[in-house]
C-alpha atoms as a PDB file:
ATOM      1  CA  UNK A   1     -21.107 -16.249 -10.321  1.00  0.00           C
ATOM      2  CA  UNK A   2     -17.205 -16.262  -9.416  1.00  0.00           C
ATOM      3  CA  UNK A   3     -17.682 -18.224  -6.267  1.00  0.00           C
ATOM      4  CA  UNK A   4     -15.267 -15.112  -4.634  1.00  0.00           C
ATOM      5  CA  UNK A   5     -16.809 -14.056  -1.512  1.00  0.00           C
ATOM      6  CA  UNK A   6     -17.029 -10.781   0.047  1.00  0.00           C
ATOM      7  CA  UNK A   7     -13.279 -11.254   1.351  1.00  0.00           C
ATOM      8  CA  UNK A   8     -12.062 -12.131  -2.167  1.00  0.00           C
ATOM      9  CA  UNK A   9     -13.644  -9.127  -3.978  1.00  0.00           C
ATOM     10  CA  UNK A  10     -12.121  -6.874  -1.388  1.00  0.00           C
ATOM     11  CA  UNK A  11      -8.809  -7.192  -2.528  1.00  0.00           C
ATOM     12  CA  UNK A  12      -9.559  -6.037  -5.859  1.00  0.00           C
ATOM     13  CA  UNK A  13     -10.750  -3.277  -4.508  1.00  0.00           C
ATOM     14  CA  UNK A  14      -8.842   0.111  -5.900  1.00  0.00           C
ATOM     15  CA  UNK A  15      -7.894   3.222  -3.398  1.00  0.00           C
ATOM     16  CA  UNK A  16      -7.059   6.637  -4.837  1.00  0.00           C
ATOM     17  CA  UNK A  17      -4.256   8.579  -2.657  1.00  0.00           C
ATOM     18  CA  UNK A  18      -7.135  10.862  -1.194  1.00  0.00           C
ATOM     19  CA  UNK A  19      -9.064   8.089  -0.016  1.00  0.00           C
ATOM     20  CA  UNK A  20      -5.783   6.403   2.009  1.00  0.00           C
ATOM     21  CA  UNK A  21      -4.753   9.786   3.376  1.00  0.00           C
ATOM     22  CA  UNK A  22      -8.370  10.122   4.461  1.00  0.00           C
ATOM     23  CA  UNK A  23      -8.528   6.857   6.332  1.00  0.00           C
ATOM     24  CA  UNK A  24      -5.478   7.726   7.829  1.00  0.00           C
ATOM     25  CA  UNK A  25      -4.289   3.840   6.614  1.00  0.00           C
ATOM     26  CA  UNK A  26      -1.005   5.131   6.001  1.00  0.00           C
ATOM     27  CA  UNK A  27       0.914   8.499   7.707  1.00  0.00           C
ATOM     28  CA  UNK A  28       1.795  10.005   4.075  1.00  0.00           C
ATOM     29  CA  UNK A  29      -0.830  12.542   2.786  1.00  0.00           C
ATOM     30  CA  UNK A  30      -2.280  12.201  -1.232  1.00  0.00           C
ATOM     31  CA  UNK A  31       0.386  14.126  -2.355  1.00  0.00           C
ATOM     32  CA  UNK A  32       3.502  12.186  -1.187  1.00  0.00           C
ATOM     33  CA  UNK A  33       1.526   9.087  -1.825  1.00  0.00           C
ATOM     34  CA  UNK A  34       1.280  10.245  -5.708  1.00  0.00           C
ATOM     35  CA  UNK A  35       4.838  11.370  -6.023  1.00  0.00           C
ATOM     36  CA  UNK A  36       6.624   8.473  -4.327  1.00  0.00           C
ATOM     37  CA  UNK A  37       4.362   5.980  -6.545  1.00  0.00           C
ATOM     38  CA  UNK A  38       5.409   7.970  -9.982  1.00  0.00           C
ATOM     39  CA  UNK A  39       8.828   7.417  -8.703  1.00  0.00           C
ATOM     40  CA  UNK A  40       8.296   3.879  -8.490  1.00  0.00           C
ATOM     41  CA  UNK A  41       9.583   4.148  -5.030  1.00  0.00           C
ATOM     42  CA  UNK A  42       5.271   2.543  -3.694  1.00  0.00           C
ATOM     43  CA  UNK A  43       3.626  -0.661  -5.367  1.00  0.00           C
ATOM     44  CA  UNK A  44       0.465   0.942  -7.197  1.00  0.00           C
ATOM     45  CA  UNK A  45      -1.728   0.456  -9.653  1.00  0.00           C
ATOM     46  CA  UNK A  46      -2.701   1.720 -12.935  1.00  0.00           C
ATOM     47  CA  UNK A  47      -5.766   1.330 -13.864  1.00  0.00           C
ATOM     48  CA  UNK A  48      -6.869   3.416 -16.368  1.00  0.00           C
ATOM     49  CA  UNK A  49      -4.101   5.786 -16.168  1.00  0.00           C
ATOM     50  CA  UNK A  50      -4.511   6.924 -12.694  1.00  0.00           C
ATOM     51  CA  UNK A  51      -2.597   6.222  -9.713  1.00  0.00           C
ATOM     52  CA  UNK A  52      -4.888   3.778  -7.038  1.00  0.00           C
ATOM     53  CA  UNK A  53      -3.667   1.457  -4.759  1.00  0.00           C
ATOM     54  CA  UNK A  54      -5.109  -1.873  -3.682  1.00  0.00           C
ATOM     55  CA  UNK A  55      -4.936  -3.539  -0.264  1.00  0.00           C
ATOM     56  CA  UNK A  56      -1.714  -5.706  -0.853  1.00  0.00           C
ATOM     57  CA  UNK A  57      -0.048  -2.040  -1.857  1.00  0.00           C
ATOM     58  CA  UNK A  58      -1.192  -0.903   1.449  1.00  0.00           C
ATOM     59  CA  UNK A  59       0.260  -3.675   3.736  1.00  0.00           C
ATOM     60  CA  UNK A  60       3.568  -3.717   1.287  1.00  0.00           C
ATOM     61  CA  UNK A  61       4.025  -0.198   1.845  1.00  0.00           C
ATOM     62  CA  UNK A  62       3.427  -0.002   5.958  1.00  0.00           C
ATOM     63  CA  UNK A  63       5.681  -2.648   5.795  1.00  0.00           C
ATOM     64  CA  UNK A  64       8.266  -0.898   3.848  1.00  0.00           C
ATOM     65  CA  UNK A  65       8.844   1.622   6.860  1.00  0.00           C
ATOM     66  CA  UNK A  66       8.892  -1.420  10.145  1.00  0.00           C
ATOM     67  CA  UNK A  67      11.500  -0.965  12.144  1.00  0.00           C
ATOM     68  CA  UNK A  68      12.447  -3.925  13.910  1.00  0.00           C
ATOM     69  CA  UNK A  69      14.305  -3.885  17.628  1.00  0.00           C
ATOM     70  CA  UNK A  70      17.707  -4.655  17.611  1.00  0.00           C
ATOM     71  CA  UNK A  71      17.471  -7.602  19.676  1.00  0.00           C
ATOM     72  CA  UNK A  72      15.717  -8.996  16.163  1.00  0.00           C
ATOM     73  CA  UNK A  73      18.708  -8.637  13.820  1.00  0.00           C
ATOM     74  CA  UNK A  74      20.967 -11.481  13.278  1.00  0.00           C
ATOM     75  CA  UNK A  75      24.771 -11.389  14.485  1.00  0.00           C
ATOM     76  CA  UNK A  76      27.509 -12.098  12.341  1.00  0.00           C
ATOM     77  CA  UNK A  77      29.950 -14.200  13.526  1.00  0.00           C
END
């Protein structure tokens, strides 16, 4: 026994395009999902020669596309 958890396991956890775009996680469908991660352009996995991502990818990719308010951005002087 790994001593993991539930919450720990989770993470390892391995989502095919179809199964985001389903979930709605993430507003990109399977397709753009598959070509933008062949480009390199999305963290993915993998594993075993197909294209899956895991949880971190997820959050790393919503927060690829933030925007933050202007107020936020620092002035230069």
């Amino acid at each position: 026994m790994c001593g993991c958890g539930a919450t720990g396991l989770s993470e390892l956890v391995h989502y095919t395009p179809e199964q985001i775009e389903a979930a709605a996680w993430l507003p990109f469908s399977a397709r753009t999902l598959r070509d933008k991660a062949s480009a390199r352009v999305f963290p993915h996995s993998r594993a075993g020669g197909r294209i899956t991502f895991l949880p971190r990818h997820i959050r790393e990719i919503a927060a690829m596309h933030e925007v933050r308010p202007a107020s936020e951005r620092k002035h230069s002087a």
